[in-house]
PDB file of N, CA and C in Angstrom:
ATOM      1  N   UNK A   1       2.536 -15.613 -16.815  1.00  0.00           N
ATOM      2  CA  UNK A   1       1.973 -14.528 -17.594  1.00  0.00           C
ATOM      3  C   UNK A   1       2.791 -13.267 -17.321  1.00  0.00           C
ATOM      4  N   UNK A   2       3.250 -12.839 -18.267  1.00  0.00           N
ATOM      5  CA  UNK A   2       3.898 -11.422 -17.916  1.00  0.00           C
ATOM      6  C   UNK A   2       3.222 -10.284 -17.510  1.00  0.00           C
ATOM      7  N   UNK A   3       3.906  -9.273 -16.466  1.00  0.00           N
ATOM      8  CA  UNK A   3       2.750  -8.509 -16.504  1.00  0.00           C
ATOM      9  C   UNK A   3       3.344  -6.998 -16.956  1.00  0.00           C
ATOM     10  N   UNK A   4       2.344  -6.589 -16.936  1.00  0.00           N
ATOM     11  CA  UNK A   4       1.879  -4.884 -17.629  1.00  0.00           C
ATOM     12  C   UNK A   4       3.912  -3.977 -17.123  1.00  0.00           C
ATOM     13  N   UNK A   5       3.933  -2.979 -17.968  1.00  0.00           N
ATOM     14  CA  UNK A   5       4.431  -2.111 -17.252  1.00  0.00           C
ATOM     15  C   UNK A   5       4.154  -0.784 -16.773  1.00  0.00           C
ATOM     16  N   UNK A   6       4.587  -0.082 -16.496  1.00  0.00           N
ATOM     17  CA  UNK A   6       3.580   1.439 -16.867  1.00  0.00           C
ATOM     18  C   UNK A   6       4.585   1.997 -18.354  1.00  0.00           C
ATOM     19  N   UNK A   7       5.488   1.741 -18.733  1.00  0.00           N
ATOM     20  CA  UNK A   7       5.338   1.902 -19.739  1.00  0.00           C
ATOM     21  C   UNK A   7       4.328   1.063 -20.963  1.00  0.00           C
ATOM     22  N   UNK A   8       4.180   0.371 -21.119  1.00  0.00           N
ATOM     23  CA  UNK A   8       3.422  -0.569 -21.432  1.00  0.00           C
ATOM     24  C   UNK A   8       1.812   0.479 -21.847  1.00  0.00           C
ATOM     25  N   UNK A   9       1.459   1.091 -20.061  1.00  0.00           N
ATOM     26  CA  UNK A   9       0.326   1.788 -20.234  1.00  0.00           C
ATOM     27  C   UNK A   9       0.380   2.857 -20.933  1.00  0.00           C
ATOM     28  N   UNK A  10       1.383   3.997 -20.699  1.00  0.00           N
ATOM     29  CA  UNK A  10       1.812   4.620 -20.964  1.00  0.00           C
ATOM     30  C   UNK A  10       1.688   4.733 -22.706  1.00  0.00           C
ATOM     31  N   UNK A  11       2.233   3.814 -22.938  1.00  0.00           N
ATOM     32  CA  UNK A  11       2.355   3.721 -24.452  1.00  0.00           C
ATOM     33  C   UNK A  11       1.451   2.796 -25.636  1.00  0.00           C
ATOM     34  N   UNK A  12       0.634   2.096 -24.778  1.00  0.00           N
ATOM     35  CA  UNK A  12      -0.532   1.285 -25.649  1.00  0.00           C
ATOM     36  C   UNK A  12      -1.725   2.697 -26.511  1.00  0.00           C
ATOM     37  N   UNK A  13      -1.836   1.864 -27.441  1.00  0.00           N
ATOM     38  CA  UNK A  13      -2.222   2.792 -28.466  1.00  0.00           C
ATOM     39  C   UNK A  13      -3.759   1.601 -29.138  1.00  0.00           C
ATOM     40  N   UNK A  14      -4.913   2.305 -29.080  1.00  0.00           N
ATOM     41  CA  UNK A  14      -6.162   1.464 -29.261  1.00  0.00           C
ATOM     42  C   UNK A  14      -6.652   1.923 -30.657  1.00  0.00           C
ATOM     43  N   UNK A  15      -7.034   1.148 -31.404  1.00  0.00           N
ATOM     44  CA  UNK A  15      -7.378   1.036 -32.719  1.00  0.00           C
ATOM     45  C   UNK A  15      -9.075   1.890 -32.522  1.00  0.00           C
ATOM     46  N   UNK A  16      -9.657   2.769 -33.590  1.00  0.00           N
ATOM     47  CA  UNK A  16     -10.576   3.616 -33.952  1.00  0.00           C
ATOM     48  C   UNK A  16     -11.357   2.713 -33.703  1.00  0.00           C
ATOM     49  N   UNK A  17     -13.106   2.833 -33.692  1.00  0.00           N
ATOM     50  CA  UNK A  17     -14.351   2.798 -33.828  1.00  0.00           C
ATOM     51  C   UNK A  17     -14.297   2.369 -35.524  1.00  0.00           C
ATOM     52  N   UNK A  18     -15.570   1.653 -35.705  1.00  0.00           N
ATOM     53  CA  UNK A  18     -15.851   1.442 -36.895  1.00  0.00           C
ATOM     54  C   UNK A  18     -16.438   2.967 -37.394  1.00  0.00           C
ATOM     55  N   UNK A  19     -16.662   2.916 -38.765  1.00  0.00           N
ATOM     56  CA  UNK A  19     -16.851   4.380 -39.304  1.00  0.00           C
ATOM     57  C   UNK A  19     -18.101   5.094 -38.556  1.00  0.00           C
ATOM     58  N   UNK A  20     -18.142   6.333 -38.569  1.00  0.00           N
ATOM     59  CA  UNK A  20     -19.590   6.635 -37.836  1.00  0.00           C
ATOM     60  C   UNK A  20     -19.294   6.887 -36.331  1.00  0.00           C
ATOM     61  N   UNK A  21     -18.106   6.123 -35.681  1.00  0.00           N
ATOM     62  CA  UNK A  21     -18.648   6.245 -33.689  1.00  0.00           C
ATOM     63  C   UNK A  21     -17.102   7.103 -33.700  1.00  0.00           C
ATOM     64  N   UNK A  22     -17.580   7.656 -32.506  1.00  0.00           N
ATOM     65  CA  UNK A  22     -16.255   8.672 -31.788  1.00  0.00           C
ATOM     66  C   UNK A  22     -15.658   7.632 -30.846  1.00  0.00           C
ATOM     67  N   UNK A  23     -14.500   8.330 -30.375  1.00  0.00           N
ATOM     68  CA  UNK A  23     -13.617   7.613 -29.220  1.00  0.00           C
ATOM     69  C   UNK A  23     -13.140   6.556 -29.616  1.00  0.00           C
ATOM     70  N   UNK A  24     -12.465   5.410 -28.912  1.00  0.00           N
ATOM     71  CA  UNK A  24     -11.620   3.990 -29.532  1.00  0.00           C
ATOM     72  C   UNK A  24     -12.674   3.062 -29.346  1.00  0.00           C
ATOM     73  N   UNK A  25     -11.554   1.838 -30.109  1.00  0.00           N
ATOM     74  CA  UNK A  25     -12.804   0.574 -30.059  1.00  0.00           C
ATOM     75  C   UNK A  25     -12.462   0.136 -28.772  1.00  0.00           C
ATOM     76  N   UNK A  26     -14.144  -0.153 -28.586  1.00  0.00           N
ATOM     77  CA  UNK A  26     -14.792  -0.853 -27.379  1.00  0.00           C
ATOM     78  C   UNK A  26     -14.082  -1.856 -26.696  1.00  0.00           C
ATOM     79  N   UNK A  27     -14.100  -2.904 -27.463  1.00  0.00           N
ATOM     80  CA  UNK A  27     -13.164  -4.411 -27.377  1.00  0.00           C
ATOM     81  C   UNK A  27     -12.206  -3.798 -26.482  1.00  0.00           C
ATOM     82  N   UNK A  28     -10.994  -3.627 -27.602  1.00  0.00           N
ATOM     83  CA  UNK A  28      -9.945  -3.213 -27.525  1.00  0.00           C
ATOM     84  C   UNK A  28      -9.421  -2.591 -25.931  1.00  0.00           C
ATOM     85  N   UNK A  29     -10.465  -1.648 -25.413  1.00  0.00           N
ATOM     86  CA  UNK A  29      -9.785  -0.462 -24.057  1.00  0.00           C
ATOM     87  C   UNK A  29     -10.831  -1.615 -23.191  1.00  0.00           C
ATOM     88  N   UNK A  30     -11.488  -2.486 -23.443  1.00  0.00           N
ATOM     89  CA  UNK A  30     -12.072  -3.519 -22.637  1.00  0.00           C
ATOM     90  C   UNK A  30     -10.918  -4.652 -22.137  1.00  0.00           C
ATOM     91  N   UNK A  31     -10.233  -5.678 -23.428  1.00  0.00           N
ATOM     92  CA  UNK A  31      -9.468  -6.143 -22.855  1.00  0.00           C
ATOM     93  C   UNK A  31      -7.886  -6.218 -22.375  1.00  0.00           C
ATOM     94  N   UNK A  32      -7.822  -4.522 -22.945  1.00  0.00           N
ATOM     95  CA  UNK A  32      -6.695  -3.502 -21.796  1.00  0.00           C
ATOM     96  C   UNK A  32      -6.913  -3.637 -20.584  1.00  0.00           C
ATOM     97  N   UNK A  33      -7.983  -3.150 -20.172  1.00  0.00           N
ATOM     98  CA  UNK A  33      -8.565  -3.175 -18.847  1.00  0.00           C
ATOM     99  C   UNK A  33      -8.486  -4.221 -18.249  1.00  0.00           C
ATOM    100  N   UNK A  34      -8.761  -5.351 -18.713  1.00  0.00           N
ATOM    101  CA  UNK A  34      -9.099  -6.548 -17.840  1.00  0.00           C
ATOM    102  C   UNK A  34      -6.927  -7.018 -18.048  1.00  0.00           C
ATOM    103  N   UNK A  35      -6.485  -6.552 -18.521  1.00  0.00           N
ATOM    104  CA  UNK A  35      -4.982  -7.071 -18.395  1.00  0.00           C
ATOM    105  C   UNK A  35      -3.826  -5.881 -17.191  1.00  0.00           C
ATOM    106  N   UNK A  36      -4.668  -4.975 -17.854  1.00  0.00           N
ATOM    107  CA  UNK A  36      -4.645  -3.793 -16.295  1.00  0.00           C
ATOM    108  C   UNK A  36      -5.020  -4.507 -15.164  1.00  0.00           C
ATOM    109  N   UNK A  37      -6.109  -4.577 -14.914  1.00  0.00           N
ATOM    110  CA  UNK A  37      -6.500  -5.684 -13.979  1.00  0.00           C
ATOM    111  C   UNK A  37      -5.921  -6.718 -13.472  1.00  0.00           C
ATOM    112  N   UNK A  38      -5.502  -7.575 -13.973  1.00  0.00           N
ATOM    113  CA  UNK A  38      -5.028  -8.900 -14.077  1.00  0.00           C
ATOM    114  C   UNK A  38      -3.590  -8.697 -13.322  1.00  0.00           C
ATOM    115  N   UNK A  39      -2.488  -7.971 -13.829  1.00  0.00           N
ATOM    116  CA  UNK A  39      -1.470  -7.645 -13.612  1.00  0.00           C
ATOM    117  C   UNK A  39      -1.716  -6.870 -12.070  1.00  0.00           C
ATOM    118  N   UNK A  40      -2.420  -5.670 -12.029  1.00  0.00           N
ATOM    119  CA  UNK A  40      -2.494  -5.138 -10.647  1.00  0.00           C
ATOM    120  C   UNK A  40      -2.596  -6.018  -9.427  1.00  0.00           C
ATOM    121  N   UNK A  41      -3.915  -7.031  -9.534  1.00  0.00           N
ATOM    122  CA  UNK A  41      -3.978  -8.309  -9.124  1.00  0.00           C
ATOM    123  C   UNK A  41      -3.009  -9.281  -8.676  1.00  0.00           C
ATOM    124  N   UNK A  42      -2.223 -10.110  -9.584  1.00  0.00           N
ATOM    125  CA  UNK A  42      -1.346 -10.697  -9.172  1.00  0.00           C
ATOM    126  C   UNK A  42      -0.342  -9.820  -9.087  1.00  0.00           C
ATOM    127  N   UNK A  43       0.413  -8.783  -8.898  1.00  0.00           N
ATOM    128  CA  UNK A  43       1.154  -8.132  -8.261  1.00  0.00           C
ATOM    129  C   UNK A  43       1.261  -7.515  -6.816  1.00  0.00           C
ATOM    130  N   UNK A  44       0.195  -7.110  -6.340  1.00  0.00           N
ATOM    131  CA  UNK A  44      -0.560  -7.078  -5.135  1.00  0.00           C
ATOM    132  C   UNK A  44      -0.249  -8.467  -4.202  1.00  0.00           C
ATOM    133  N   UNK A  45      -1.251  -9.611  -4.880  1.00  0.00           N
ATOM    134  CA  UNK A  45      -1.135 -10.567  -4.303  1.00  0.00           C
ATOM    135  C   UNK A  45      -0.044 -11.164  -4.002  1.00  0.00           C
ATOM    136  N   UNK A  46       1.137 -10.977  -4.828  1.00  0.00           N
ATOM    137  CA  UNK A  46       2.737 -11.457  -4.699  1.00  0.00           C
ATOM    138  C   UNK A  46       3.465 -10.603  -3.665  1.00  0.00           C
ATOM    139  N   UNK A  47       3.152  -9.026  -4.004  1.00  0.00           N
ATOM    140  CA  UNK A  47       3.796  -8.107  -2.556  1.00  0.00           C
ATOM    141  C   UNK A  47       3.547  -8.734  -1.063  1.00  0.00           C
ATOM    142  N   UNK A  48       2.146  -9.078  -1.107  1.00  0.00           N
ATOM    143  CA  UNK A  48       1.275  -9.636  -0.123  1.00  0.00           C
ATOM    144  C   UNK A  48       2.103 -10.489   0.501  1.00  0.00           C
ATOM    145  N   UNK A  49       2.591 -11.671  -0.442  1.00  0.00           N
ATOM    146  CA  UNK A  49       3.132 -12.510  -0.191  1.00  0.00           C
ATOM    147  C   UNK A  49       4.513 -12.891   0.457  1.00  0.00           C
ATOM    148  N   UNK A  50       5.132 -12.015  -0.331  1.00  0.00           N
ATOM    149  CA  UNK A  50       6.724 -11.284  -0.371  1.00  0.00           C
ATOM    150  C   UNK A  50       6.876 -10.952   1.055  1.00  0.00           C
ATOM    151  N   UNK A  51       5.562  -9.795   1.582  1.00  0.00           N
ATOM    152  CA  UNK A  51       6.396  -9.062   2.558  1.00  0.00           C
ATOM    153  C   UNK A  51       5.892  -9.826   4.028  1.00  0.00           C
ATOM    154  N   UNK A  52       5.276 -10.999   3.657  1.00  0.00           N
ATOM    155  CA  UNK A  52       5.331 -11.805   4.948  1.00  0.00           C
ATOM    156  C   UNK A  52       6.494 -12.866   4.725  1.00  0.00           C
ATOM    157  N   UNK A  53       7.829 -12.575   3.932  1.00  0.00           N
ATOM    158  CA  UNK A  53       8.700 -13.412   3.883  1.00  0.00           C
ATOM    159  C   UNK A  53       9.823 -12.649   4.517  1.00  0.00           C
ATOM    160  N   UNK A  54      10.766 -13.142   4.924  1.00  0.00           N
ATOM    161  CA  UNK A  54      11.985 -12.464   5.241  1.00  0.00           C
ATOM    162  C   UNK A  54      12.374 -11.690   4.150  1.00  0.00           C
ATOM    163  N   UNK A  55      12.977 -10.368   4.600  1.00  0.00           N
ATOM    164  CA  UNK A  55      13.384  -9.271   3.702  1.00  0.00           C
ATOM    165  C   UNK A  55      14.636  -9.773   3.312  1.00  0.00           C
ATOM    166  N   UNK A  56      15.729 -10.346   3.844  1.00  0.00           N
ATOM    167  CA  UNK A  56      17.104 -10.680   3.378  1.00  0.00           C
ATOM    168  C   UNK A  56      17.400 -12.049   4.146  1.00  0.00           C
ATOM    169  N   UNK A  57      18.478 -12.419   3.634  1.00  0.00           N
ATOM    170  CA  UNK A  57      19.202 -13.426   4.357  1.00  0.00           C
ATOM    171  C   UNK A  57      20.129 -12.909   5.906  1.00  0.00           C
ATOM    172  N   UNK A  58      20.140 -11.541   5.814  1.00  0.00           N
ATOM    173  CA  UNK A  58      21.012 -11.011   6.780  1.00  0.00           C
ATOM    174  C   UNK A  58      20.411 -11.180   7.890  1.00  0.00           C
ATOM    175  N   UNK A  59      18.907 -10.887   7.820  1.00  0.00           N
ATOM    176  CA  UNK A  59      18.068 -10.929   9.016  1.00  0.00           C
ATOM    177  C   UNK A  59      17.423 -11.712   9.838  1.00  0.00           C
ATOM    178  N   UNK A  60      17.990 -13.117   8.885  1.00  0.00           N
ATOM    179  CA  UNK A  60      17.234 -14.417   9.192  1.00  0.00           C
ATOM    180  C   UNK A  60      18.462 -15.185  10.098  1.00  0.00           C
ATOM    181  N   UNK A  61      17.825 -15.469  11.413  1.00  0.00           N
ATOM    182  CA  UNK A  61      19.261 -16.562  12.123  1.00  0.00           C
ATOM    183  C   UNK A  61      19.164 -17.534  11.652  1.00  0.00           C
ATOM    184  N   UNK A  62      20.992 -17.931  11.761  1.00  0.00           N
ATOM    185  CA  UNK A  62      21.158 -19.050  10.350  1.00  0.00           C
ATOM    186  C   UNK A  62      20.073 -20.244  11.344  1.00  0.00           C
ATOM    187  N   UNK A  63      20.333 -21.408  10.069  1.00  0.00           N
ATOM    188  CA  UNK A  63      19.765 -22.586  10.199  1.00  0.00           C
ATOM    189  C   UNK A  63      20.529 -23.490  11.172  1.00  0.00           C
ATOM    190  N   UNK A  64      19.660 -24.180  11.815  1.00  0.00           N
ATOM    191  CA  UNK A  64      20.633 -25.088  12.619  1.00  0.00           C
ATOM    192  C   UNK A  64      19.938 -26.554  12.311  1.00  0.00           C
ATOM    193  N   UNK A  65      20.398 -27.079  11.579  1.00  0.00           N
ATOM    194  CA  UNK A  65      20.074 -28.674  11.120  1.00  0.00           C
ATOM    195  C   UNK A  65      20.025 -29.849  12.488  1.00  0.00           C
ATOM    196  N   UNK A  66      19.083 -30.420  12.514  1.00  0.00           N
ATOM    197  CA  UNK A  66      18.947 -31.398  13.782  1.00  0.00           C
ATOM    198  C   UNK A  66      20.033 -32.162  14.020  1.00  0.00           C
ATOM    199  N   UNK A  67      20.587 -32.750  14.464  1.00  0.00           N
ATOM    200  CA  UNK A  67      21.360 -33.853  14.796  1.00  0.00           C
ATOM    201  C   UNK A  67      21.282 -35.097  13.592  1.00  0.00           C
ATOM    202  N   UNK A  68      22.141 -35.548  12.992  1.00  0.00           N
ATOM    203  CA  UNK A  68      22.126 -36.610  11.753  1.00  0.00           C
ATOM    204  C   UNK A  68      21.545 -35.647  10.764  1.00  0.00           C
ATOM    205  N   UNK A  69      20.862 -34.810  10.332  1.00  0.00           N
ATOM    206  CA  UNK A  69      20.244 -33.866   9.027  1.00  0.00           C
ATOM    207  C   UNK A  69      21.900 -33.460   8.379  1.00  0.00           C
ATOM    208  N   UNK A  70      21.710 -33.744   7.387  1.00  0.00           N
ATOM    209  CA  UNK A  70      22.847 -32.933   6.632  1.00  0.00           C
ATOM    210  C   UNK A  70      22.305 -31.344   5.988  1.00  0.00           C
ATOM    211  N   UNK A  71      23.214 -31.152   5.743  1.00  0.00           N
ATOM    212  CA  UNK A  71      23.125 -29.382   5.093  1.00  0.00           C
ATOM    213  C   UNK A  71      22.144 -29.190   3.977  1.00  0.00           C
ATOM    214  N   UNK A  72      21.744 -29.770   2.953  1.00  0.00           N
ATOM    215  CA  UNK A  72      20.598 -29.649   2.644  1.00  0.00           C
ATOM    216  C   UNK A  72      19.302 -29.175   2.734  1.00  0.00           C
ATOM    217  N   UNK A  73      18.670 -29.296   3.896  1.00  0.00           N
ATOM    218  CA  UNK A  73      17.713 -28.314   4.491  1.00  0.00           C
ATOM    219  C   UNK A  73      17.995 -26.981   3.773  1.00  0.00           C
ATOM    220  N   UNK A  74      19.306 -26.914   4.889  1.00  0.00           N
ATOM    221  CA  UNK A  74      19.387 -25.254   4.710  1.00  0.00           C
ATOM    222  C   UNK A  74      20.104 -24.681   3.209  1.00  0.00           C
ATOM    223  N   UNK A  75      20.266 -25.425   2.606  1.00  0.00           N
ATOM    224  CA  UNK A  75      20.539 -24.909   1.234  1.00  0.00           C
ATOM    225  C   UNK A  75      19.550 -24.873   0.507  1.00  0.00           C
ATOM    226  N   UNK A  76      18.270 -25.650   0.802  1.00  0.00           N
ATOM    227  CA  UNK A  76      16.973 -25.652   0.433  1.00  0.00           C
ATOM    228  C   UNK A  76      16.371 -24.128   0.641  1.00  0.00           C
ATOM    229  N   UNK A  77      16.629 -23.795   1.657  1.00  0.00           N
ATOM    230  CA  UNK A  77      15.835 -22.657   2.450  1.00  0.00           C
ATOM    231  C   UNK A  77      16.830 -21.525   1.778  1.00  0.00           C
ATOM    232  N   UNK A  78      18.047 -21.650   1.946  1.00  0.00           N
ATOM    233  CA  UNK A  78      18.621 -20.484   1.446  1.00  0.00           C
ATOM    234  C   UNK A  78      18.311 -20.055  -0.083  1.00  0.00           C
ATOM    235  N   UNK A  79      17.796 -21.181  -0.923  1.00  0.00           N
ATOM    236  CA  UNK A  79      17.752 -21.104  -2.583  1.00  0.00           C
ATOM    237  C   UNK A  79      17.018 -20.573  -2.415  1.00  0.00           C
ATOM    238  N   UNK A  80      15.471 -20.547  -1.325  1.00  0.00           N
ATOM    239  CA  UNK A  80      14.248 -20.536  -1.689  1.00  0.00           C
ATOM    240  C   UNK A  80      14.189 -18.646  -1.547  1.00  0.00           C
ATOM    241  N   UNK A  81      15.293 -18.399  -0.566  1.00  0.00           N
ATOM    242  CA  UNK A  81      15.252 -17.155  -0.046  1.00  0.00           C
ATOM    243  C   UNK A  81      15.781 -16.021  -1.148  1.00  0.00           C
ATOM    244  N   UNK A  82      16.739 -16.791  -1.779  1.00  0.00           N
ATOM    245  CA  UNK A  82      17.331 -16.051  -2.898  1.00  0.00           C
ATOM    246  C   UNK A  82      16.097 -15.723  -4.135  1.00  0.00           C
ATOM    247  N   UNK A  83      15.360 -16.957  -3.998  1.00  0.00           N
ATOM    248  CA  UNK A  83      14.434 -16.270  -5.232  1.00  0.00           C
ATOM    249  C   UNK A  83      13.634 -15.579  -5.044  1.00  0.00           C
ATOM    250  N   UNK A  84      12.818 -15.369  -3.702  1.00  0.00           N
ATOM    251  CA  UNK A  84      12.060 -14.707  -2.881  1.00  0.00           C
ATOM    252  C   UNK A  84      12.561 -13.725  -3.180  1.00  0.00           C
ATOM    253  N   UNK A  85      13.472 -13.189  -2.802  1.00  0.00           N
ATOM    254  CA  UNK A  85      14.610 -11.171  -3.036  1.00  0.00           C
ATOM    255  C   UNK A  85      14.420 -11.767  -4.963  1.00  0.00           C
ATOM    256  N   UNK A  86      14.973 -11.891  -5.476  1.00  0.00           N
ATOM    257  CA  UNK A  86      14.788 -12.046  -7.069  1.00  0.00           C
ATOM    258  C   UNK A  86      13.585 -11.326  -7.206  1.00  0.00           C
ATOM    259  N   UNK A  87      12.616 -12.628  -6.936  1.00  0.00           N
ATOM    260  CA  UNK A  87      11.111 -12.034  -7.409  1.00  0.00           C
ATOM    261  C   UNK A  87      10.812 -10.472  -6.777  1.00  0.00           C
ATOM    262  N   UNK A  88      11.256 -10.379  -5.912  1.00  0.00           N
ATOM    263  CA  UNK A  88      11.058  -8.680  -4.817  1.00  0.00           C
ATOM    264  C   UNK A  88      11.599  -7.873  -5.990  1.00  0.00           C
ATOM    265  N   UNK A  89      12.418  -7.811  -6.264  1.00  0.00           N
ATOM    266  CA  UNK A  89      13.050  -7.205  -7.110  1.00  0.00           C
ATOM    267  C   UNK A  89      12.755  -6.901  -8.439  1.00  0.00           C
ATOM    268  N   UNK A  90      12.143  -8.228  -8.880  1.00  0.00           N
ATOM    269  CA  UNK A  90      11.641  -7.983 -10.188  1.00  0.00           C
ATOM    270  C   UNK A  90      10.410  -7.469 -10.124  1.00  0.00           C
ATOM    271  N   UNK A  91       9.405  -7.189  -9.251  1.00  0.00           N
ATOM    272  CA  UNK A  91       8.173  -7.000  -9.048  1.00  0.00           C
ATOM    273  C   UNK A  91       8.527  -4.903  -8.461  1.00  0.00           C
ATOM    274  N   UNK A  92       9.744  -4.839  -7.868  1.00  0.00           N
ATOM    275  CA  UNK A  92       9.846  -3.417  -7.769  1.00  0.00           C
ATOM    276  C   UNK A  92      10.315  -2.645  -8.699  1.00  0.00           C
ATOM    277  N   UNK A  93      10.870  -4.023  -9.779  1.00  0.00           N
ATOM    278  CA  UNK A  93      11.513  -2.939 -11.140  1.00  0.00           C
ATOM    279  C   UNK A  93      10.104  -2.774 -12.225  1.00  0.00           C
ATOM    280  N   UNK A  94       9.492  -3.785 -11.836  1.00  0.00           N
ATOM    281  CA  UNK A  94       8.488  -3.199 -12.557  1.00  0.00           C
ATOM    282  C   UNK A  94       7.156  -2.287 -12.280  1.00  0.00           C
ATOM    283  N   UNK A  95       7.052  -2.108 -10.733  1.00  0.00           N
ATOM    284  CA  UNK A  95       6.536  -1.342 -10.638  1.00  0.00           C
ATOM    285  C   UNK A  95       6.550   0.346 -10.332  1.00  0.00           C
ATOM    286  N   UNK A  96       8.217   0.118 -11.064  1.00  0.00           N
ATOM    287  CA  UNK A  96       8.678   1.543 -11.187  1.00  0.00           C
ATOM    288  C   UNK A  96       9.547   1.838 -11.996  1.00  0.00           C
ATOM    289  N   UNK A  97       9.052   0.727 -13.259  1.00  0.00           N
ATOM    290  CA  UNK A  97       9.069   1.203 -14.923  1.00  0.00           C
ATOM    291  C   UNK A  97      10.189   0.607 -15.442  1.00  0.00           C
ATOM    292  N   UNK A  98      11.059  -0.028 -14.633  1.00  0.00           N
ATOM    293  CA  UNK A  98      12.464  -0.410 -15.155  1.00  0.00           C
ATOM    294  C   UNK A  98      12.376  -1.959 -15.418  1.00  0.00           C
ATOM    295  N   UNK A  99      11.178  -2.591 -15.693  1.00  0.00           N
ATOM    296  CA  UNK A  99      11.068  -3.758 -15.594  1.00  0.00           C
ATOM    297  C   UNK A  99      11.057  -4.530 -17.416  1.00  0.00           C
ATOM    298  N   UNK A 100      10.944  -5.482 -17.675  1.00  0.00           N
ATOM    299  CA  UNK A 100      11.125  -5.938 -19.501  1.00  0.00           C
ATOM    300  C   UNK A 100       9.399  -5.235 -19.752  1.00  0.00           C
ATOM    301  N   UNK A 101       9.305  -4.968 -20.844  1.00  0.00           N
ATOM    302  CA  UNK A 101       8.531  -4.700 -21.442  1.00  0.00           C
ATOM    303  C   UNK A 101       7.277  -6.024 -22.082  1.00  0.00           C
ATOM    304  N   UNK A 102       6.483  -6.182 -21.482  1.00  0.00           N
ATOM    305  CA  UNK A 102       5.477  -7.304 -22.289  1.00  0.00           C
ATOM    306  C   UNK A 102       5.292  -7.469 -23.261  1.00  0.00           C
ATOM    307  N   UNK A 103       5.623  -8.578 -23.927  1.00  0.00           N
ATOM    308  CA  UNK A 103       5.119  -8.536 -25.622  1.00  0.00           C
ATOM    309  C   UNK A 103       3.672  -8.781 -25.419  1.00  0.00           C
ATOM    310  N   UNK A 104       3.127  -8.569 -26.401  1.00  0.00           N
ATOM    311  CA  UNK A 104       1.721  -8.916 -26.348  1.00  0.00           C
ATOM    312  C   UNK A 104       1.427  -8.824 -28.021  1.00  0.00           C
ATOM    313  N   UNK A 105       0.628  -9.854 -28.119  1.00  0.00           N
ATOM    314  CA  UNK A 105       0.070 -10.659 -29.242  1.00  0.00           C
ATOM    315  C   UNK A 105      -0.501  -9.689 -30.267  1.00  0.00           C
ATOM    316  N   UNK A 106      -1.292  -8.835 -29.270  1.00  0.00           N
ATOM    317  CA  UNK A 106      -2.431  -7.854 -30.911  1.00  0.00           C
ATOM    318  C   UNK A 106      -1.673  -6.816 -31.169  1.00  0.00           C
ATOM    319  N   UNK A 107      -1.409  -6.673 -32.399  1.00  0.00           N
ATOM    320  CA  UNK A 107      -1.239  -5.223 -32.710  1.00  0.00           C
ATOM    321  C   UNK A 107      -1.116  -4.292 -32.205  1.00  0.00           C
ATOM    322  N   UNK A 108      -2.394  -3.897 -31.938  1.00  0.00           N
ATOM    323  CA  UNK A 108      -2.827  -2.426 -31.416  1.00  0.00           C
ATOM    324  C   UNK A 108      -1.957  -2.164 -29.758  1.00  0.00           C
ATOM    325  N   UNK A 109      -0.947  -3.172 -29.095  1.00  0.00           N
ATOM    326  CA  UNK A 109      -0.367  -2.784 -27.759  1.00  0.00           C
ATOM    327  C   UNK A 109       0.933  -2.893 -28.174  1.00  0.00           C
ATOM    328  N   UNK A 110       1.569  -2.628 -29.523  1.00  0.00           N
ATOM    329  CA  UNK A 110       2.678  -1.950 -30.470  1.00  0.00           C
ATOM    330  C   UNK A 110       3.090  -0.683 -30.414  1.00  0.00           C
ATOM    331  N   UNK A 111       3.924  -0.265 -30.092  1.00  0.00           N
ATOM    332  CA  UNK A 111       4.054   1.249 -30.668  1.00  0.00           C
ATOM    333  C   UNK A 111       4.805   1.176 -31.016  1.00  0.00           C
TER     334      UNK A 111
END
């Protein structure tokens, strides 16, 4: 699921009230909210995650494969580490606006 940006927030735009009511429709800044939500959520929970992982490869002493293990292991571990910094990265570009922009399905989160 992609998540939010602050541009995203920034720039979502909510469709009127039926004739007669003030302020935006209900729905609409309802299931903003719950995608506000959603995104804050699993972003949190991924930092969470992230920063009980090693910050770089620089900091981690290399691997030392058992006796008969071939290199594998540690090319395992090193891939895993590379995507770990990826995802870090993509989770800090977006939480400081430089991240892709979400498409999203309805209309009204168009500008």
């Amino acid at each position: 699921m992609p998540h939010l940006t602050p541009s995203d927030i920034r720039n979502v735009a909510f469709r009127k009230p039926a004739f007669g009511r003030r302020g935006y429709d209900e729905q609409d800044v309802d299931e903003f909210l719950d995608e506000v939500e959603s995104t804050i959520s699993a972003l949190t929970e991924e930092l969470t995650a992230l920063r009980g992982q090693p910050a770089s490869t620089a900091t981690v002493a290399p691997v030392v494969a058992p006796a008969g293990v071939g290199v594998e292991p540690q090319v395992a571990i090193l891939a895993q580490l590379e995507e770990i910094k990826a995802r870090l990265t993509r989770i800090e570009a977006a939480v400081s606006g430089g991240g892709p922009r979400s498409p999203f399905g309805d209309p009204m989160f168009r500008s």
